[in-house]
C-alpha atoms as a PDB file:
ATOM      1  CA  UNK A   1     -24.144  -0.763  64.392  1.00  0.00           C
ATOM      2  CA  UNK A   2     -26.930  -0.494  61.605  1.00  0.00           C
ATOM      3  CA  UNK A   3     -28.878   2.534  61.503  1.00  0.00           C
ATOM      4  CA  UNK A   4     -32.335   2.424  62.515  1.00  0.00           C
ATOM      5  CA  UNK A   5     -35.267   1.972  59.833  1.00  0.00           C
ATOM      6  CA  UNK A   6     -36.477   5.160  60.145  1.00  0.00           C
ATOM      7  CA  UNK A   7     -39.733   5.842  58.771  1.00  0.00           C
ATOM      8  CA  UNK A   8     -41.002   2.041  58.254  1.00  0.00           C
ATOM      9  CA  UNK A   9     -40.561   1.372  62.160  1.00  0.00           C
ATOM     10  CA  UNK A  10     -41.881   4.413  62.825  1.00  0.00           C
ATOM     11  CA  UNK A  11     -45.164   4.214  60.620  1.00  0.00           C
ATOM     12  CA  UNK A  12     -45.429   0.363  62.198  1.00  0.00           C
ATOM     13  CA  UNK A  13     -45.197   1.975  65.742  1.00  0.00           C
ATOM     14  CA  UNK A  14     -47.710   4.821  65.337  1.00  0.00           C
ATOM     15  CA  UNK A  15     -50.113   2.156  63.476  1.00  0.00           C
ATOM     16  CA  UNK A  16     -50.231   0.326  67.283  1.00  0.00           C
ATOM     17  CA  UNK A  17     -50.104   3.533  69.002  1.00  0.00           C
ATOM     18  CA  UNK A  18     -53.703   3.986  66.900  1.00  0.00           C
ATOM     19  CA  UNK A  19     -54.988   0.813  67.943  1.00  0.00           C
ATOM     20  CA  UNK A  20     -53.834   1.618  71.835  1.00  0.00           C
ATOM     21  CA  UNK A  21     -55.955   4.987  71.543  1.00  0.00           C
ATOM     22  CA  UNK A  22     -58.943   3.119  70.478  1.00  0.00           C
ATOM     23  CA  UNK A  23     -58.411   0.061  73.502  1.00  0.00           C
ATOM     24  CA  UNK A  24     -58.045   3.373  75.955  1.00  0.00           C
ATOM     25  CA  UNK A  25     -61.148   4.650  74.781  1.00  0.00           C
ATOM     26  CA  UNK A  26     -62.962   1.386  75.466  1.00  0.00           C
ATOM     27  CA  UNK A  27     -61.836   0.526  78.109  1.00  0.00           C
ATOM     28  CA  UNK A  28     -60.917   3.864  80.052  1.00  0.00           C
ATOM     29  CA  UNK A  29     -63.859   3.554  82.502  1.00  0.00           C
ATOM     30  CA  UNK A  30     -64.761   2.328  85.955  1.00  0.00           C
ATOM     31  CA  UNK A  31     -65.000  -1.450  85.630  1.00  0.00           C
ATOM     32  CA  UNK A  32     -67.656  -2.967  87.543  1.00  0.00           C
ATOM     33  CA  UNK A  33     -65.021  -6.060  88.523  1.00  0.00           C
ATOM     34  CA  UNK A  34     -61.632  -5.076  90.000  1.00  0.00           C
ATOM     35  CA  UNK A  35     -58.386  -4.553  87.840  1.00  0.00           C
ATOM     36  CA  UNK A  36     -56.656  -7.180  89.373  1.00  0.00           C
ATOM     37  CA  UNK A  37     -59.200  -9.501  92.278  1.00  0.00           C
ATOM     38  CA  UNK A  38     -56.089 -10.343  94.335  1.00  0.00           C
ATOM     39  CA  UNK A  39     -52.387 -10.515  95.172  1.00  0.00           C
ATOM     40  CA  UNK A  40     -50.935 -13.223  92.738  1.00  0.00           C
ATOM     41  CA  UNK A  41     -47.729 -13.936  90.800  1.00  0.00           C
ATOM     42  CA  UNK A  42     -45.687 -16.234  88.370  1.00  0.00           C
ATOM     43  CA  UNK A  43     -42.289 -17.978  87.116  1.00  0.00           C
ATOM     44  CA  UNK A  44     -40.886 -19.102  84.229  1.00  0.00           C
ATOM     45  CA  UNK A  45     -37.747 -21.261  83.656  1.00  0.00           C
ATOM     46  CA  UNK A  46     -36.836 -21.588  79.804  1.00  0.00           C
ATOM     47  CA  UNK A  47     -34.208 -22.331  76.932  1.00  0.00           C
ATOM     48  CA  UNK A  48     -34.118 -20.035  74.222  1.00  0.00           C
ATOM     49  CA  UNK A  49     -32.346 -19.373  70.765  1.00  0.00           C
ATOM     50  CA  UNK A  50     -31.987 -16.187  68.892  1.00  0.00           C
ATOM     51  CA  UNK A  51     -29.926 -15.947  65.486  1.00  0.00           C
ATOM     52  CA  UNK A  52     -29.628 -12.908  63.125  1.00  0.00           C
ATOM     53  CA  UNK A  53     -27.853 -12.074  60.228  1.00  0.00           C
ATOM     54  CA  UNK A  54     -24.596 -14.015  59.262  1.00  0.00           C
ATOM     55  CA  UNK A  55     -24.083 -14.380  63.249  1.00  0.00           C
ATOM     56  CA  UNK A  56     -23.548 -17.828  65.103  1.00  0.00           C
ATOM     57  CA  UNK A  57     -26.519 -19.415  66.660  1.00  0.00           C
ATOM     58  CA  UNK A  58     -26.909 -18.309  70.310  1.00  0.00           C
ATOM     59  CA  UNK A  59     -28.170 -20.115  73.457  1.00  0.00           C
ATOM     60  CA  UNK A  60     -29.395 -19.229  77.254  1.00  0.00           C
ATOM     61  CA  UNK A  61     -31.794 -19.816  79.519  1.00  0.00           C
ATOM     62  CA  UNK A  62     -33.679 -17.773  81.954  1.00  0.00           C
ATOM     63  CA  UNK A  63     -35.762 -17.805  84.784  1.00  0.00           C
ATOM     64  CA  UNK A  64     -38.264 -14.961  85.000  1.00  0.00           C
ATOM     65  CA  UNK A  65     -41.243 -13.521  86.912  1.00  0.00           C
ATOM     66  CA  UNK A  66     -44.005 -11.295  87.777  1.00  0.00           C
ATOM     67  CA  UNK A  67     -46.144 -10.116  90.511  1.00  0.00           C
ATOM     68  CA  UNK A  68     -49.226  -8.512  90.510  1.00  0.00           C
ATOM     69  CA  UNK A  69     -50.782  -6.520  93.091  1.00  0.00           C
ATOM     70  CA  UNK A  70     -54.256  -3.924  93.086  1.00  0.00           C
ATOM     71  CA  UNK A  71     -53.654  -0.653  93.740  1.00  0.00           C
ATOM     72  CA  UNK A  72     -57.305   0.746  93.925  1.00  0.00           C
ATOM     73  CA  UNK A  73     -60.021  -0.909  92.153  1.00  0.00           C
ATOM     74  CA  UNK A  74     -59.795   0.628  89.089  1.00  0.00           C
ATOM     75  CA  UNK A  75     -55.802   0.441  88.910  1.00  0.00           C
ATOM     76  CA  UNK A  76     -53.640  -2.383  89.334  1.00  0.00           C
ATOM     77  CA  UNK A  77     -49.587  -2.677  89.238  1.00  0.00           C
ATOM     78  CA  UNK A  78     -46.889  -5.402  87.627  1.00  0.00           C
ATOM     79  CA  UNK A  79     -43.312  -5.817  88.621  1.00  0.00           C
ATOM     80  CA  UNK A  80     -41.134  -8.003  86.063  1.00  0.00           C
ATOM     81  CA  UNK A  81     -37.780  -9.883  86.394  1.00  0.00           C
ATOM     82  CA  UNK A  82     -35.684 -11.755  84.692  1.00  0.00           C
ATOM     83  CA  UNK A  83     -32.100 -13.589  85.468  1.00  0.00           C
ATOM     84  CA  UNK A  84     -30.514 -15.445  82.533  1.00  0.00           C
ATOM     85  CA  UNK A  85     -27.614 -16.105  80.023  1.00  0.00           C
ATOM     86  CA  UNK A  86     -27.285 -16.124  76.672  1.00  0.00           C
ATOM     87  CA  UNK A  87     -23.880 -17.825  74.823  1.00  0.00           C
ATOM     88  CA  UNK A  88     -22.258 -17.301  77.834  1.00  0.00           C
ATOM     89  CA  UNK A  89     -23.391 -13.728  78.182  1.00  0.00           C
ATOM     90  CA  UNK A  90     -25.162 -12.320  81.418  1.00  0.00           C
ATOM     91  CA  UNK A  91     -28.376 -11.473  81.253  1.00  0.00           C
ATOM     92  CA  UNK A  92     -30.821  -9.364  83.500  1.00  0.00           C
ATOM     93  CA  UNK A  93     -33.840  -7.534  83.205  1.00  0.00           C
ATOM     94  CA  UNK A  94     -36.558  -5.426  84.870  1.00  0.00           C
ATOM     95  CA  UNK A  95     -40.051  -4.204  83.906  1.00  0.00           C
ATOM     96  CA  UNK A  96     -42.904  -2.482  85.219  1.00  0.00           C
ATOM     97  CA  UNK A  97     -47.123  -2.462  83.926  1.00  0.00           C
ATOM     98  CA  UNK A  98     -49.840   0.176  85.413  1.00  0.00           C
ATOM     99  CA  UNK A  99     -52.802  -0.420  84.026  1.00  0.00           C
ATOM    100  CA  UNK A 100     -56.441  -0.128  84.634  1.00  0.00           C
ATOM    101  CA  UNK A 101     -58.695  -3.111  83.106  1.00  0.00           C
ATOM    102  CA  UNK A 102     -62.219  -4.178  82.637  1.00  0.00           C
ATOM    103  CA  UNK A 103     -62.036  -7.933  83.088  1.00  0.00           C
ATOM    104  CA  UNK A 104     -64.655  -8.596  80.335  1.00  0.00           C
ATOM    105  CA  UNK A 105     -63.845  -5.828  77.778  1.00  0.00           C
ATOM    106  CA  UNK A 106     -59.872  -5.436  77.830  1.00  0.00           C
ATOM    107  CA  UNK A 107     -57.218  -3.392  79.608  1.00  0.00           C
ATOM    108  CA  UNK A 108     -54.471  -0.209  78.778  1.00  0.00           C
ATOM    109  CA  UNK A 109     -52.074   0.704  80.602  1.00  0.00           C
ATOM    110  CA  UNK A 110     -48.339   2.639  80.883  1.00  0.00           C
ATOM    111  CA  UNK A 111     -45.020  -0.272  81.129  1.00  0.00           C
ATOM    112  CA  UNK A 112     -41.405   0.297  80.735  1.00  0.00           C
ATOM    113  CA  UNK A 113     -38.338  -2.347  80.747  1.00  0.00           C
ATOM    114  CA  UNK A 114     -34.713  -2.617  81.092  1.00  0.00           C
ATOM    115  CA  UNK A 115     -32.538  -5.522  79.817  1.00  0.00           C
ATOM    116  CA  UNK A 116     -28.712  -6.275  79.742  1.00  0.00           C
ATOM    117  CA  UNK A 117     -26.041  -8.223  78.220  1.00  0.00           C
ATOM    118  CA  UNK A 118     -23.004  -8.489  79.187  1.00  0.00           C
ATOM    119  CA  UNK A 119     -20.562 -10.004  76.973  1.00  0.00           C
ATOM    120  CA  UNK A 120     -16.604  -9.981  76.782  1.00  0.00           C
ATOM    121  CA  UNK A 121     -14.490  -7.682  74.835  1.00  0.00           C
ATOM    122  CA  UNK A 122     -14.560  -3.982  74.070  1.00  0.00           C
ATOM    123  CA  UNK A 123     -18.214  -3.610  73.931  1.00  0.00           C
ATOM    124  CA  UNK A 124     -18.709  -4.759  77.581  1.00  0.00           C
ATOM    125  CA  UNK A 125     -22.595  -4.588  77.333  1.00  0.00           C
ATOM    126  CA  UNK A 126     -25.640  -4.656  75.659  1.00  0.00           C
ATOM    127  CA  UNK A 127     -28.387  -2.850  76.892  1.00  0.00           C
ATOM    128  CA  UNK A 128     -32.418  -1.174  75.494  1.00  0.00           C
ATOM    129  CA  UNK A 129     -34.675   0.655  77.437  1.00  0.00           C
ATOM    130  CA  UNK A 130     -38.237   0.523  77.080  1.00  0.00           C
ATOM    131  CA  UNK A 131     -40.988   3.140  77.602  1.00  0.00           C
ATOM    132  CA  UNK A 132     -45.192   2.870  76.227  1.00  0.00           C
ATOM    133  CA  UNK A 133     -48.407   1.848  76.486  1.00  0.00           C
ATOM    134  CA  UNK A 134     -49.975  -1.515  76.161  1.00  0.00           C
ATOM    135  CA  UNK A 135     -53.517  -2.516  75.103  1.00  0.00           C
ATOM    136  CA  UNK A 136     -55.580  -5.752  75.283  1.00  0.00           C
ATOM    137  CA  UNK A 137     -59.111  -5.986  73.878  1.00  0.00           C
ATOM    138  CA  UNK A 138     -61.190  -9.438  74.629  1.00  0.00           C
ATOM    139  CA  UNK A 139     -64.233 -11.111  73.072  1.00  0.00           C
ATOM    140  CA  UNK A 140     -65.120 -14.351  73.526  1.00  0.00           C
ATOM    141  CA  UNK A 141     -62.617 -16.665  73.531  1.00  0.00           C
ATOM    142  CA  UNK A 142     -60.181 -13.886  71.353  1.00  0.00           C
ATOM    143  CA  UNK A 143     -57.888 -11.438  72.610  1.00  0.00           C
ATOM    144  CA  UNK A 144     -56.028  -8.617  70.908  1.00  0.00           C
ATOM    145  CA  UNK A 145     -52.581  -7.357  72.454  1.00  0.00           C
ATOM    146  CA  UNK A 146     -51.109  -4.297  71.629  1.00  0.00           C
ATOM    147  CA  UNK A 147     -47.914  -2.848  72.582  1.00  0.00           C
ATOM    148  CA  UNK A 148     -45.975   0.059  71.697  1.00  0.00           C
ATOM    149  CA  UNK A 149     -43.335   2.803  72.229  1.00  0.00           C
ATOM    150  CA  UNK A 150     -39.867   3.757  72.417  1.00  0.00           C
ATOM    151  CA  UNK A 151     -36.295   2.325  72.528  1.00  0.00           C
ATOM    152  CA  UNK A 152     -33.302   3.776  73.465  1.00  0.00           C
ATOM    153  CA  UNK A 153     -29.875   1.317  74.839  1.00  0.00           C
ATOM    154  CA  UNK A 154     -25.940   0.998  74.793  1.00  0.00           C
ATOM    155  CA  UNK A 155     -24.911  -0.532  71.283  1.00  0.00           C
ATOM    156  CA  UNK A 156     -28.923  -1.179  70.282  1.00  0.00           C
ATOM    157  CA  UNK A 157     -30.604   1.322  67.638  1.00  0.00           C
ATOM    158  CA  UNK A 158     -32.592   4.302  69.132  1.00  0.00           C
ATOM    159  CA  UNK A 159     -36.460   3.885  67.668  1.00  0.00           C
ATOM    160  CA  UNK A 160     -39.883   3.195  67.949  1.00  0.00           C
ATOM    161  CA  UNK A 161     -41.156   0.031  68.533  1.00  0.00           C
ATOM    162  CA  UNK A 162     -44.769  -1.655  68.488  1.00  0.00           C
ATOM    163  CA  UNK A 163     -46.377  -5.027  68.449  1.00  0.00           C
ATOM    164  CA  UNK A 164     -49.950  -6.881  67.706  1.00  0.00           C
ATOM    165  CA  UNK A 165     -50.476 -10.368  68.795  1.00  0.00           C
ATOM    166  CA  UNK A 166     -53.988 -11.720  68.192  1.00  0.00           C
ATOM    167  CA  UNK A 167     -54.432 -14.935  70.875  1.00  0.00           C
ATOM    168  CA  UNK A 168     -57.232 -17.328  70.627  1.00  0.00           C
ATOM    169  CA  UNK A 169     -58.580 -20.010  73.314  1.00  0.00           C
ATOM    170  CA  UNK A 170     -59.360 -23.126  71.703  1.00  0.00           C
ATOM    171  CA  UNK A 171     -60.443 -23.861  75.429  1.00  0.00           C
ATOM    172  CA  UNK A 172     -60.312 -21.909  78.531  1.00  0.00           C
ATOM    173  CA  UNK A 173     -56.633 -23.720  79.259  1.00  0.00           C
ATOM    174  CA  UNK A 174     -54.810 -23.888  75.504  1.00  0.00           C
ATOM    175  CA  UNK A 175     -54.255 -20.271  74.337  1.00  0.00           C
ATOM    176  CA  UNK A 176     -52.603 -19.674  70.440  1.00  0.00           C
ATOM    177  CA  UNK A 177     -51.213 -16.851  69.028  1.00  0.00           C
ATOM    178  CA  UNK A 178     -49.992 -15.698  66.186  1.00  0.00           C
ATOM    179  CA  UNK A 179     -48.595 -11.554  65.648  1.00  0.00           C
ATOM    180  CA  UNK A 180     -45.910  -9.427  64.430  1.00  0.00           C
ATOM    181  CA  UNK A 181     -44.014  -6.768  66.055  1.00  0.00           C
ATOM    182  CA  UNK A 182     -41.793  -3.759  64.428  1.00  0.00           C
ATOM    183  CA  UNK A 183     -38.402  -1.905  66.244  1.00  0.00           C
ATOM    184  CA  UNK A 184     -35.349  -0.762  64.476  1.00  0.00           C
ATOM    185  CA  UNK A 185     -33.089  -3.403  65.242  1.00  0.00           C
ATOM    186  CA  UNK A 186     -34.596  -6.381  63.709  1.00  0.00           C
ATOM    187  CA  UNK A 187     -37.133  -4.370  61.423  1.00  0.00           C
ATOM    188  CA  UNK A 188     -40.561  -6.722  60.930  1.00  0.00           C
ATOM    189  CA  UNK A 189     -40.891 -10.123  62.666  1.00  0.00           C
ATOM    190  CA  UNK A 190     -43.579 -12.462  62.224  1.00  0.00           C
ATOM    191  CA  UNK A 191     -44.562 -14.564  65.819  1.00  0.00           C
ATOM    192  CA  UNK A 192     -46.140 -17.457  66.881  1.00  0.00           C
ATOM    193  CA  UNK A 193     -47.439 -18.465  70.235  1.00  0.00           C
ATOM    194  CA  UNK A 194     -48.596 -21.415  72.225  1.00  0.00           C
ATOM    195  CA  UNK A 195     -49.411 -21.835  76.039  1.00  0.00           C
ATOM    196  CA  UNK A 196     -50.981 -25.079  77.601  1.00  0.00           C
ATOM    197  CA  UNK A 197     -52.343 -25.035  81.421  1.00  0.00           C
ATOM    198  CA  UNK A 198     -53.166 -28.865  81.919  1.00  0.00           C
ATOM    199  CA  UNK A 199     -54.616 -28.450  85.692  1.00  0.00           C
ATOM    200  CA  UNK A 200     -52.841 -31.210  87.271  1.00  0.00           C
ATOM    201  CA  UNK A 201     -54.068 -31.571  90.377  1.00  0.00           C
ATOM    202  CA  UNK A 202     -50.785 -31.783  92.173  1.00  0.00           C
ATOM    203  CA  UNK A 203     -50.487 -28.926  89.969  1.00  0.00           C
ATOM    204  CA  UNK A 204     -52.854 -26.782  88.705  1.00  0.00           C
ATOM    205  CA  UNK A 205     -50.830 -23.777  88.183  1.00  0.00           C
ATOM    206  CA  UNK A 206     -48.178 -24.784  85.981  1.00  0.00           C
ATOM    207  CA  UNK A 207     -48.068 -24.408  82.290  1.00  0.00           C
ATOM    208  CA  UNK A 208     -45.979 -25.288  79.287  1.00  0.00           C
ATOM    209  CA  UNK A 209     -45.626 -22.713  76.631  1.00  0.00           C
ATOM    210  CA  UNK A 210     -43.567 -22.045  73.976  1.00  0.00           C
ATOM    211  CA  UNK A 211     -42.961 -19.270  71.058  1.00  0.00           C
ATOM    212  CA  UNK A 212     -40.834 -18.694  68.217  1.00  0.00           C
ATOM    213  CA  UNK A 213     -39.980 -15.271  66.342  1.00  0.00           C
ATOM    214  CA  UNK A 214     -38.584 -15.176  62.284  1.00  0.00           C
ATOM    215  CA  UNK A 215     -38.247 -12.283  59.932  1.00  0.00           C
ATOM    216  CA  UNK A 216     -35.508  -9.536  58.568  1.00  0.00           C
ATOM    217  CA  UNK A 217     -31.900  -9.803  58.610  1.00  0.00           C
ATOM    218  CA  UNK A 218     -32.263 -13.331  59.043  1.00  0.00           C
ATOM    219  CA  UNK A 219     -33.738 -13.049  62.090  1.00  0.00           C
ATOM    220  CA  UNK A 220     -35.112 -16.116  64.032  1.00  0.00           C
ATOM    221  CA  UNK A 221     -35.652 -16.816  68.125  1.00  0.00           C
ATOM    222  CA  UNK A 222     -37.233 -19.685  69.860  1.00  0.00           C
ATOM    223  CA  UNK A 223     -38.234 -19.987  73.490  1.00  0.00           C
ATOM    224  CA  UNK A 224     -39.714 -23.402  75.696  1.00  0.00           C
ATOM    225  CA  UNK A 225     -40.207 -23.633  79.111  1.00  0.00           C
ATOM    226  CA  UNK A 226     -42.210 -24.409  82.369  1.00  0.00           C
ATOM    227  CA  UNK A 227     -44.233 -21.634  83.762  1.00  0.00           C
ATOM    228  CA  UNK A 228     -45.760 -21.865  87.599  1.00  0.00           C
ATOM    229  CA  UNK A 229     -48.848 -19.651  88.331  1.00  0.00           C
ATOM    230  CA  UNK A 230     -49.273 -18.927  92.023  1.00  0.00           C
ATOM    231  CA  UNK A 231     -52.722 -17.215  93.241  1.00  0.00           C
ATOM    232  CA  UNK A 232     -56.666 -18.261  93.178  1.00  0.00           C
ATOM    233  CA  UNK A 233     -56.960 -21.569  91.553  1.00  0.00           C
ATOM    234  CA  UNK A 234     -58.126 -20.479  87.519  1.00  0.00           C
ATOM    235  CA  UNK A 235     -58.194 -21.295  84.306  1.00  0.00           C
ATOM    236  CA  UNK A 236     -55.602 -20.019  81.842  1.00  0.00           C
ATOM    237  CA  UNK A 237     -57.933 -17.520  80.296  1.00  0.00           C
ATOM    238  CA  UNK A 238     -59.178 -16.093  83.517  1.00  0.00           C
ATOM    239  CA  UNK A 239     -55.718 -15.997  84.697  1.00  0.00           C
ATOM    240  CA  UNK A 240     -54.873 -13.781  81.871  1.00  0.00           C
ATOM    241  CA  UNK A 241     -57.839 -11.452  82.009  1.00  0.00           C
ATOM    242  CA  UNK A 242     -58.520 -11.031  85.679  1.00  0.00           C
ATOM    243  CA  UNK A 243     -54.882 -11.218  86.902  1.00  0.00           C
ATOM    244  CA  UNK A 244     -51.620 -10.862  84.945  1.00  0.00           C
ATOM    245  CA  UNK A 245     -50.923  -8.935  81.807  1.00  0.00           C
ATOM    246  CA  UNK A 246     -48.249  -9.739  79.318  1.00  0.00           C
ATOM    247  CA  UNK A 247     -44.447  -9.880  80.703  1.00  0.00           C
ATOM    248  CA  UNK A 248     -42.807  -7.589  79.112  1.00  0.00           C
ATOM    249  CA  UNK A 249     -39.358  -9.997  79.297  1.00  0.00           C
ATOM    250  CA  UNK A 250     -37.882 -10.900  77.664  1.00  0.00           C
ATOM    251  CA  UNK A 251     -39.819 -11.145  74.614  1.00  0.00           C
ATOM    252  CA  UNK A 252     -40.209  -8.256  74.459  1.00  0.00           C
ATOM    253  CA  UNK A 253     -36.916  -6.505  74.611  1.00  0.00           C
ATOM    254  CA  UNK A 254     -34.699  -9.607  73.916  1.00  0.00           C
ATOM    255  CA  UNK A 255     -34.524  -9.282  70.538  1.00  0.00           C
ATOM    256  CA  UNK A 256     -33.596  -5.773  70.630  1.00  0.00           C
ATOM    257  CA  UNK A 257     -30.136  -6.768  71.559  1.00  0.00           C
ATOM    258  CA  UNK A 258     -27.950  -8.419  68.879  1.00  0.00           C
ATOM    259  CA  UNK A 259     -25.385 -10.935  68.689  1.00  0.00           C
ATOM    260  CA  UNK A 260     -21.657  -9.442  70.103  1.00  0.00           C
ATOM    261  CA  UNK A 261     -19.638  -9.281  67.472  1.00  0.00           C
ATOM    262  CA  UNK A 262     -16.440 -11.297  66.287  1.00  0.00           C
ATOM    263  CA  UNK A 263     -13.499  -9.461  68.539  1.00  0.00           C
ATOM    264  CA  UNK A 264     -10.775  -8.457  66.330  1.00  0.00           C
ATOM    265  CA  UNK A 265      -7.636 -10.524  67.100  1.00  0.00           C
ATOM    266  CA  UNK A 266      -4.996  -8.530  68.127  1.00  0.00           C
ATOM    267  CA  UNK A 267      -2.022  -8.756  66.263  1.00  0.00           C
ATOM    268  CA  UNK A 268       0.798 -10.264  67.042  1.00  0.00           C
ATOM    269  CA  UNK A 269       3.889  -8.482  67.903  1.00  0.00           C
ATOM    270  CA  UNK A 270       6.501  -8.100  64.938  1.00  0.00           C
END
């Protein structure tokens, strides 16, 4: 396993943990609209491809979720899951969001996440665990996300991790992002970002999105998929700033998991 980056990853995460301070500060106050309006929830089936270094390509799909619920007015709560596989491998994964959020100025809020692997051979799994804070800042039709924290998992690098995505809507139902994120398994990758909500009236929840990942050790992921919002009929924007934060799966914690490597034949008997 390659040692973690040390202080690059570190000075990336403490750079978002910076800009989470300043979203708390902003945002930290008793919002005159609730955190979250109403009960509501979503679904996501997708392919996806992650390579990095000299390993094979790999490929999965999952089907994933969330569900969001108010707690008070000021505080509302996410539940994630996600059931997959990847090259044959197993996946699942859990994650959690508290967060308090002022529906026209931005949100922070505590999240942590779980995701396995399992894959054949010695190894037997893959796993990282997640712990931070995430941040999202809105003006107009732009939106700043911030994540960051730590990482700790079974054959992944211990480390700090962060991420800044900067979204914009070119209308209230096409949002585009483009970001980077830091953790000490795959360093400094550079992402990219699209989501489309064309309110069909047979269905006006679902959504087509997709997003694709590239930077060091060779790193590069893709996802594409179908994603079904259930909940008060919205548009994509107001979706995303009155009801649901960012899932923390797998993007998130995906790539944090490398590719099994080769098992060692074992040698024949002389």
């Amino acid at each position: 396993m390659r040692k973690a980056t040390g202080i690059p990853a570190t000075l990336g995460a403490a750079a978002i943990g910076v800009a989470l301070t300043a979203a708390t500060a902003g945002t930290a106050h008793a919002a005159s609209a609730p955190t979250v309006g109403q009960l509501n929830a979503k679904a996501a089936i997708s392919g996806l491809y992650n390579k990095t270094n000299n390993s094979d390509a790999m490929w999965g799909e999952t089907l994933d979720g969330s569900v969001t619920a108010p707690l008070t007015h000021d505080f509302g709560f996410q539940t994630d899951a996600l059931l997959g596989s990847r090259q044959g491998s197993n996946l699942l994964g859990v994650g959690e969001h508290i967060f308090m959020r002022d529906p026209s100025t931005g949100l922070v809020g505590l999240t942590a996440s779980y995701l396995k692997a399992d894959v054949n051979g010695p190894t037997g799994f893959y796993g990282v665990s997640r712990i931070g804070g995430e941040g999202e800042l809105y003006s107009g039709p732009f939106t700043v996300a911030m994540q960051s924290g730590y990482q700790a998992g079974h054959h992944v690098d211990n480390g700090f991790y962060g991420s800044l995505t900067g979204y914009w809507y070119a209308d209230d139902n096409l949002r585009l992002g483009l970001g980077a994120e830091n953790d000490p398994t795959r360093d400094t990758t550079g992402l990219a970002d699209v989501e489309y909500m064309p309110h069909l009236a047979d269905a006006p929840g679902m959504a087509l999105f997709a997003n694709a990942g590239a930077g060091d050790h060779d790193y590069r992921a893709a996802r594409i998929g179908v994603r079904f919002y259930f909940g008060a009929d919205k548009s994509l924007k107001d979706r995303n700033r009155e009801d649901d934060p960012v899932t923390n799966l797998p993007d998130d914690s995906l790539g944090g998991i490398p590719a099994p490597a080769p098992e060692t034949p074992t040698p024949a008997p002389v």
